[in-house]
C-alpha atoms as a PDB file:
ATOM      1  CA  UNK A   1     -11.507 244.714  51.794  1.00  0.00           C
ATOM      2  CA  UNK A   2     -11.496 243.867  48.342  1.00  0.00           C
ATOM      3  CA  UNK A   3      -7.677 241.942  48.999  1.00  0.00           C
ATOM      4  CA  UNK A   4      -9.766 240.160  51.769  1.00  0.00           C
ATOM      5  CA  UNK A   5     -12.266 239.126  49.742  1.00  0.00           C
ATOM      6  CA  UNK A   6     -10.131 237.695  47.004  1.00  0.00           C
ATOM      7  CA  UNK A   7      -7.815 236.479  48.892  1.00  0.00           C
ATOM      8  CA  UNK A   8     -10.758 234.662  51.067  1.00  0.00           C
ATOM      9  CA  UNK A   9     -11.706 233.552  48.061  1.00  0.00           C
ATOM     10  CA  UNK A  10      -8.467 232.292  46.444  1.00  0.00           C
ATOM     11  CA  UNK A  11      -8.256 229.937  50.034  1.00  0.00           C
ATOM     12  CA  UNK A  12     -11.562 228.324  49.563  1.00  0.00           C
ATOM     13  CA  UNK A  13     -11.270 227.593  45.672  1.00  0.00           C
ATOM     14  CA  UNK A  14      -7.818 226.353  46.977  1.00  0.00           C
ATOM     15  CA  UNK A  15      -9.039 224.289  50.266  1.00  0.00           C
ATOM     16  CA  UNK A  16     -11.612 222.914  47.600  1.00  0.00           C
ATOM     17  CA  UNK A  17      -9.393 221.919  44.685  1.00  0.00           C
ATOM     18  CA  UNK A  18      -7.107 220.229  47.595  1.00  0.00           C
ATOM     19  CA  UNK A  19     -10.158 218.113  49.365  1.00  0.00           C
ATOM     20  CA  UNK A  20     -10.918 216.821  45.580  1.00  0.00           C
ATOM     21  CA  UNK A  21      -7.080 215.914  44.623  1.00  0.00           C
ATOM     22  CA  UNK A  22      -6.858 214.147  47.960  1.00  0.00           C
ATOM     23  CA  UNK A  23     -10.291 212.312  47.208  1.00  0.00           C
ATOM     24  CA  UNK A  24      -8.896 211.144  43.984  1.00  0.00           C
ATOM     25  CA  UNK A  25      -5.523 210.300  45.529  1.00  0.00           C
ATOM     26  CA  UNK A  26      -7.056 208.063  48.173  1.00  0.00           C
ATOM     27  CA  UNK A  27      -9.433 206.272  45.238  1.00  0.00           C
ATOM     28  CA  UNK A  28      -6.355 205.840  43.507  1.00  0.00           C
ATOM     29  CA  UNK A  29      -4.785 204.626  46.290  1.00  0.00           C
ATOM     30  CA  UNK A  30      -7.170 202.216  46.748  1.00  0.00           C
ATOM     31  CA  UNK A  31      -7.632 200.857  43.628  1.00  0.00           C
ATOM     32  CA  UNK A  32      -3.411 200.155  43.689  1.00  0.00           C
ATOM     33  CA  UNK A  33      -4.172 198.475  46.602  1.00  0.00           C
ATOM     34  CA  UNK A  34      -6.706 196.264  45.953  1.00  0.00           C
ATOM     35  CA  UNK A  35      -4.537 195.750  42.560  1.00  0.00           C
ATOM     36  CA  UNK A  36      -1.108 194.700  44.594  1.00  0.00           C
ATOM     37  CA  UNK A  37      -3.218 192.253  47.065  1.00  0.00           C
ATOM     38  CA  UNK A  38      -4.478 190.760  43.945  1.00  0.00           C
ATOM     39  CA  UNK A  39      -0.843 190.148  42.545  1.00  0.00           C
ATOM     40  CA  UNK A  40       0.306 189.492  45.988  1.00  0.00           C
ATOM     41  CA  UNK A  41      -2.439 186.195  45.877  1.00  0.00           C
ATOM     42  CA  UNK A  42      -1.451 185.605  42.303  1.00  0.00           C
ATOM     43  CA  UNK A  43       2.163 185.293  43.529  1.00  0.00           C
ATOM     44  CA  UNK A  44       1.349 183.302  46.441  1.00  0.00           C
ATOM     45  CA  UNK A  45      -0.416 181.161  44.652  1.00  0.00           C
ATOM     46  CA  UNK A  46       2.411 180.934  41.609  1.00  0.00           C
ATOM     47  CA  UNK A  47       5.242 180.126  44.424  1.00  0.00           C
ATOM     48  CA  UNK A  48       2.820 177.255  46.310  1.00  0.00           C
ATOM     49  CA  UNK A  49       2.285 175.441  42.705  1.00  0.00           C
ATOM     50  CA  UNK A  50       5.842 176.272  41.930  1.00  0.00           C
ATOM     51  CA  UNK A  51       7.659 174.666  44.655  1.00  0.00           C
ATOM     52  CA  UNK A  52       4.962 171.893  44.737  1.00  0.00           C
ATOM     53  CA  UNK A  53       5.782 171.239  41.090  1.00  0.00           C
ATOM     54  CA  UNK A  54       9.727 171.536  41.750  1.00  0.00           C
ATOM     55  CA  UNK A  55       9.824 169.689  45.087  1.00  0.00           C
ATOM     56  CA  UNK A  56       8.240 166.678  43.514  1.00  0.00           C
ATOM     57  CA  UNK A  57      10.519 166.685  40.861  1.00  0.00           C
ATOM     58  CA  UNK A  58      13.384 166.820  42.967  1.00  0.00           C
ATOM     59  CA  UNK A  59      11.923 163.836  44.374  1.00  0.00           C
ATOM     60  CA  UNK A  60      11.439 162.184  41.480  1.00  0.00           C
ATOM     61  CA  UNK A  61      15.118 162.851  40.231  1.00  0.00           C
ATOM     62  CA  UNK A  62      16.711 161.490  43.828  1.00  0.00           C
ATOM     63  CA  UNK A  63      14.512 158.252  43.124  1.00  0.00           C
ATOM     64  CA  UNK A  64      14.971 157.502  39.697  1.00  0.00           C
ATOM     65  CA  UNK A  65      18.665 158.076  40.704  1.00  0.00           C
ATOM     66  CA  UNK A  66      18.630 156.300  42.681  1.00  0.00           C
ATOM     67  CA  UNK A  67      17.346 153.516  40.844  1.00  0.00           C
ATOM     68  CA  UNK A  68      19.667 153.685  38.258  1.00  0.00           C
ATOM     69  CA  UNK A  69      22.582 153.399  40.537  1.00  0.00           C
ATOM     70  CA  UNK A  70      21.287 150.443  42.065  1.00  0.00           C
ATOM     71  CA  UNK A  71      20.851 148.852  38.150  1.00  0.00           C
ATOM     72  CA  UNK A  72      24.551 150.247  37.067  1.00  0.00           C
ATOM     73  CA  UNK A  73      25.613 148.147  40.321  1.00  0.00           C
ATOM     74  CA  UNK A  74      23.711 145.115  39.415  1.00  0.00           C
ATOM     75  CA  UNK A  75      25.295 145.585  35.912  1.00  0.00           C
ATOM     76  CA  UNK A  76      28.560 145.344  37.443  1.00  0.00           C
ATOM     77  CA  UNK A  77      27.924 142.314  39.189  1.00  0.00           C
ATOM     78  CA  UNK A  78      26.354 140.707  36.443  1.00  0.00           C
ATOM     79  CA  UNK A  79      29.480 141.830  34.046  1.00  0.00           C
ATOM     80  CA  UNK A  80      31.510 139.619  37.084  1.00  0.00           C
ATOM     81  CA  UNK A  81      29.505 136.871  37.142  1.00  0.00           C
ATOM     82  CA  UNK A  82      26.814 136.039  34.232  1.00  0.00           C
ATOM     83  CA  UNK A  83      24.414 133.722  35.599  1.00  0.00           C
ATOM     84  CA  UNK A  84      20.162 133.497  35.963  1.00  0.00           C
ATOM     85  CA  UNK A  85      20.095 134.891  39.420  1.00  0.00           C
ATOM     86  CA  UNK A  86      21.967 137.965  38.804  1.00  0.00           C
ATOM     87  CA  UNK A  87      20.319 138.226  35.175  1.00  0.00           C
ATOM     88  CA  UNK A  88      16.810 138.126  36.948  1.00  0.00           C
ATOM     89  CA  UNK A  89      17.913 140.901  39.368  1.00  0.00           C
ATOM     90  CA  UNK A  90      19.045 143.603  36.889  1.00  0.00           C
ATOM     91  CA  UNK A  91      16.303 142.574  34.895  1.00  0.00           C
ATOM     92  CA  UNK A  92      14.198 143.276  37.672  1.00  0.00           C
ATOM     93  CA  UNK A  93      15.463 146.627  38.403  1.00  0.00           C
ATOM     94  CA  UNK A  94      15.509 147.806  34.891  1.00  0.00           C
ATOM     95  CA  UNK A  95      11.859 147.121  34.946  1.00  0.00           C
ATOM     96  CA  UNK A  96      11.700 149.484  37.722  1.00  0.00           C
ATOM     97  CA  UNK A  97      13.805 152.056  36.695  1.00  0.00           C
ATOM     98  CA  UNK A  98      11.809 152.014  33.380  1.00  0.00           C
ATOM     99  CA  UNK A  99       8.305 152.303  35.387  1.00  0.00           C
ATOM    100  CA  UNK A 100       9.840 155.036  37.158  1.00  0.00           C
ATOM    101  CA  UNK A 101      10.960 156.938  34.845  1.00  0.00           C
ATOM    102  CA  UNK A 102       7.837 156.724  32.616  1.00  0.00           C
ATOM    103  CA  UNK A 103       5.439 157.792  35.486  1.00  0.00           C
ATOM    104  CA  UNK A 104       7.191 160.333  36.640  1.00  0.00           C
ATOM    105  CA  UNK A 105       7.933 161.967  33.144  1.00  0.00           C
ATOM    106  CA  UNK A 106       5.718 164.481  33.614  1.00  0.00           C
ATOM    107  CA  UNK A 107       7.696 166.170  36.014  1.00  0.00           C
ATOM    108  CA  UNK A 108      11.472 165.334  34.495  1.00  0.00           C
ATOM    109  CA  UNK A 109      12.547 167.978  31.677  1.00  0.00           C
ATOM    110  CA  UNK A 110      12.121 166.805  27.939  1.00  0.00           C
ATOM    111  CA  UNK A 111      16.396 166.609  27.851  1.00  0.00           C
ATOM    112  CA  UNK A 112      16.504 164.841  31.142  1.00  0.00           C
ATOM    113  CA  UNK A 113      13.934 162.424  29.630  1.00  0.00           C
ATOM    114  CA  UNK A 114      15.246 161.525  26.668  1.00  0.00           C
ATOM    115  CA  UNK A 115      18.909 160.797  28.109  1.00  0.00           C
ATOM    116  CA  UNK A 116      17.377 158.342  30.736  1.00  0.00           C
ATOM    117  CA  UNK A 117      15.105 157.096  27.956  1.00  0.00           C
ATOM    118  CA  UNK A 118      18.619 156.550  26.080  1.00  0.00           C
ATOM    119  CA  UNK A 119      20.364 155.334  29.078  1.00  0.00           C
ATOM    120  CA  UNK A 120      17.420 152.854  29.492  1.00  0.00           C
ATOM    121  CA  UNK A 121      17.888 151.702  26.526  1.00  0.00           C
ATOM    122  CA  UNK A 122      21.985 150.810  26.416  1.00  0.00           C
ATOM    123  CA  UNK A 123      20.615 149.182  29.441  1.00  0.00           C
ATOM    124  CA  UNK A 124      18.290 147.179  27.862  1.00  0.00           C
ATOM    125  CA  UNK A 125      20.745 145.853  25.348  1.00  0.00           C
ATOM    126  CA  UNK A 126      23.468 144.862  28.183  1.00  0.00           C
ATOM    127  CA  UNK A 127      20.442 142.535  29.437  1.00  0.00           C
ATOM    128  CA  UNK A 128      19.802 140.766  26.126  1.00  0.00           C
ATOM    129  CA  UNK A 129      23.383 140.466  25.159  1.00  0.00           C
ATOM    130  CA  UNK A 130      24.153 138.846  28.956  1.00  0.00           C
ATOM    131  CA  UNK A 131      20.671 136.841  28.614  1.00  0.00           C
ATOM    132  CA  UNK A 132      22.055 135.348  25.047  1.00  0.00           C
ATOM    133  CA  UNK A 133      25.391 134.760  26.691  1.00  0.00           C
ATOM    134  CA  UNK A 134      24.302 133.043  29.591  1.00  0.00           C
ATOM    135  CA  UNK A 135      21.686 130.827  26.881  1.00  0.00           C
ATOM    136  CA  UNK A 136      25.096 129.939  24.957  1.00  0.00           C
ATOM    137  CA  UNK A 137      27.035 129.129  28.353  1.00  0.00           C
ATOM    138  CA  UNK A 138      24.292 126.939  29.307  1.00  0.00           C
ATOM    139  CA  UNK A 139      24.251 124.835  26.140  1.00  0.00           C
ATOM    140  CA  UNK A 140      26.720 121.610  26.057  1.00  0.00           C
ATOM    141  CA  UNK A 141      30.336 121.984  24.925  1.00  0.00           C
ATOM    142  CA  UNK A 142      30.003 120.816  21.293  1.00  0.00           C
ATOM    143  CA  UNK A 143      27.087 123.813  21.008  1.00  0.00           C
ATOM    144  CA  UNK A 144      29.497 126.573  22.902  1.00  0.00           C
ATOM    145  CA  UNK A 145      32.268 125.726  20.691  1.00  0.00           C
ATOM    146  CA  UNK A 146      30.417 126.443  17.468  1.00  0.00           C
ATOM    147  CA  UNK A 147      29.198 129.566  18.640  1.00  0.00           C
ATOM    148  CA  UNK A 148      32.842 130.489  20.316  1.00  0.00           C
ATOM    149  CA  UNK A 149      32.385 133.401  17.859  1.00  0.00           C
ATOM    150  CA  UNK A 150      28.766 134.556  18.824  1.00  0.00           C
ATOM    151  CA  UNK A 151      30.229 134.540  22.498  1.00  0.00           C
ATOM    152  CA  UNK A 152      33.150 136.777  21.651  1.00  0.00           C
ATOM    153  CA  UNK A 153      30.952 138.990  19.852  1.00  0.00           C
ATOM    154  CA  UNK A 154      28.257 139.139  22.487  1.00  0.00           C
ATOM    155  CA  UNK A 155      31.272 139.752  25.564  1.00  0.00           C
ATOM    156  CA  UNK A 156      32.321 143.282  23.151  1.00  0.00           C
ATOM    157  CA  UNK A 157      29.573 144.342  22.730  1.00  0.00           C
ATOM    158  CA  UNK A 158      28.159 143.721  26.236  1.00  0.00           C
ATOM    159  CA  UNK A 159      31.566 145.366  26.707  1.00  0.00           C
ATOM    160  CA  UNK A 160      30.373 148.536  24.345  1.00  0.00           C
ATOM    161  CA  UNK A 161      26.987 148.739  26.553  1.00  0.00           C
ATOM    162  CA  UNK A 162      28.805 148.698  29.962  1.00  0.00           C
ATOM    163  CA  UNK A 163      31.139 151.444  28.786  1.00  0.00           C
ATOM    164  CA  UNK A 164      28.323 153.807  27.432  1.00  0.00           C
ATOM    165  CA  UNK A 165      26.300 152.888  30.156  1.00  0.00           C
ATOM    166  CA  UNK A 166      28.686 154.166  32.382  1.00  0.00           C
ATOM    167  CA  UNK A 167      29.115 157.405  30.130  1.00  0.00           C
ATOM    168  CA  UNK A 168      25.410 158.004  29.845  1.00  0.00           C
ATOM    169  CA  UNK A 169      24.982 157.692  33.561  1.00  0.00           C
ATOM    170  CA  UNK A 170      27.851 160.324  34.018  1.00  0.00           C
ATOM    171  CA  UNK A 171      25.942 162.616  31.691  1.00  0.00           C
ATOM    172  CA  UNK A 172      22.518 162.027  33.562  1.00  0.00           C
ATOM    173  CA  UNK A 173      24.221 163.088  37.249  1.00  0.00           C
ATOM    174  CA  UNK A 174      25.284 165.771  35.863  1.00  0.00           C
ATOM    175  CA  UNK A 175      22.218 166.954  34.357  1.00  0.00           C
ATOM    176  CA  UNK A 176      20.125 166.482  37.364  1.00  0.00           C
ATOM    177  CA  UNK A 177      22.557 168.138  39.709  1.00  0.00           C
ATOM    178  CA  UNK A 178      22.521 171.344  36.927  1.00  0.00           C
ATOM    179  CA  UNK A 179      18.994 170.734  37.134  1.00  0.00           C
ATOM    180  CA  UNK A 180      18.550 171.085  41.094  1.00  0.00           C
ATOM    181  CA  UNK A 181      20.870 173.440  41.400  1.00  0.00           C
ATOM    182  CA  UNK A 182      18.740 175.882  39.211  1.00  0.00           C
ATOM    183  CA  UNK A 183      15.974 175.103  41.098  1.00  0.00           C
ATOM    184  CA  UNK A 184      17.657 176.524  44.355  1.00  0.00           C
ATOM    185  CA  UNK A 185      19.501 179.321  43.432  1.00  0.00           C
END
């Protein structure tokens, strides 16, 4: 009787200690999962602003690439034939591109942004040196022919822009496209 007794015993101290270590594993279990929903809304919420933030800058890169091609093509045309109306166009478009490219710089990296800022720039000094060329083709021939030199100059170093123009754009297309395809992968 005495084996019964303990051993009675022994069950319900046992039966007891197991109800209170399944109580505390189903608190615990609840407080893991109201901690994972928690992270699982965090998460959400991370991945909704991330691919918002990401999908406009991819965006943002197509157009301002866009942009730029269109002014590297006007540049051409303008390096075949200097004159007001194709002056006024890449003018025009390096506006754009410029306007572009500062509103949207929140959303282009700080490397990405300072080559375009730099490619803007060569830009910018292809436009003056074909505006001062066109002003000295435009002047009678006694003026041209004094500044035969100042032409010369101008046409190398419209020359120099064109070329590193050409070389910065390289570099830009291939930053973006390292640039997007992070952002996939």
């Amino acid at each position: 009787m005495f084996s019964w007794l303990i051993k009675n015993f022994a069950k319900i101290l046992l039966d007891e200690i197991k109800h209170e270590y399944t109580k505390d594993i189903e608190r615990i279990k609840k407080e893991y999962q109201k901690e994972v929903k928690e992270y699982e809304s965090f998460l959400t919420l991370f991945r909704e602003d991330y691919l918002r933030y990401y999908g406009e800058q991819f965006k943002l890169y197509i157009n301002i690439w866009k942009i730029l091609c269109e002014l590297k093509k006007a540049g051409d045309v303008l390096w075949d034939e200097a004159n007001h109306k194709n002056l006024k166009k890449f003018a025009e478009l390096l506006e754009k591109a410029s306007d572009e490219l500062e509103k949207g710089s929140l959303f282009i990296e700080n490397e990405h942004y300072i080559q375009m800022l730099e490619l803007i720039d060569t830009f910018n000094g292809y436009n003056f040196g074909k505006f001062k060329l066109i002003e000295i083709y435009n002047k009678n021939n006694f003026e041209r022919e004094v500044a035969i030199y100042d032409i010369e100059k101008l046409i190398r170093n419209n020359n120099n822009y064109k070329y590193k123009y050409q070389e910065l754009l390289e570099d830009v297309r291939d930053s973006i496209k390292e640039q997007l395809k992070r952002k996939i992968t």
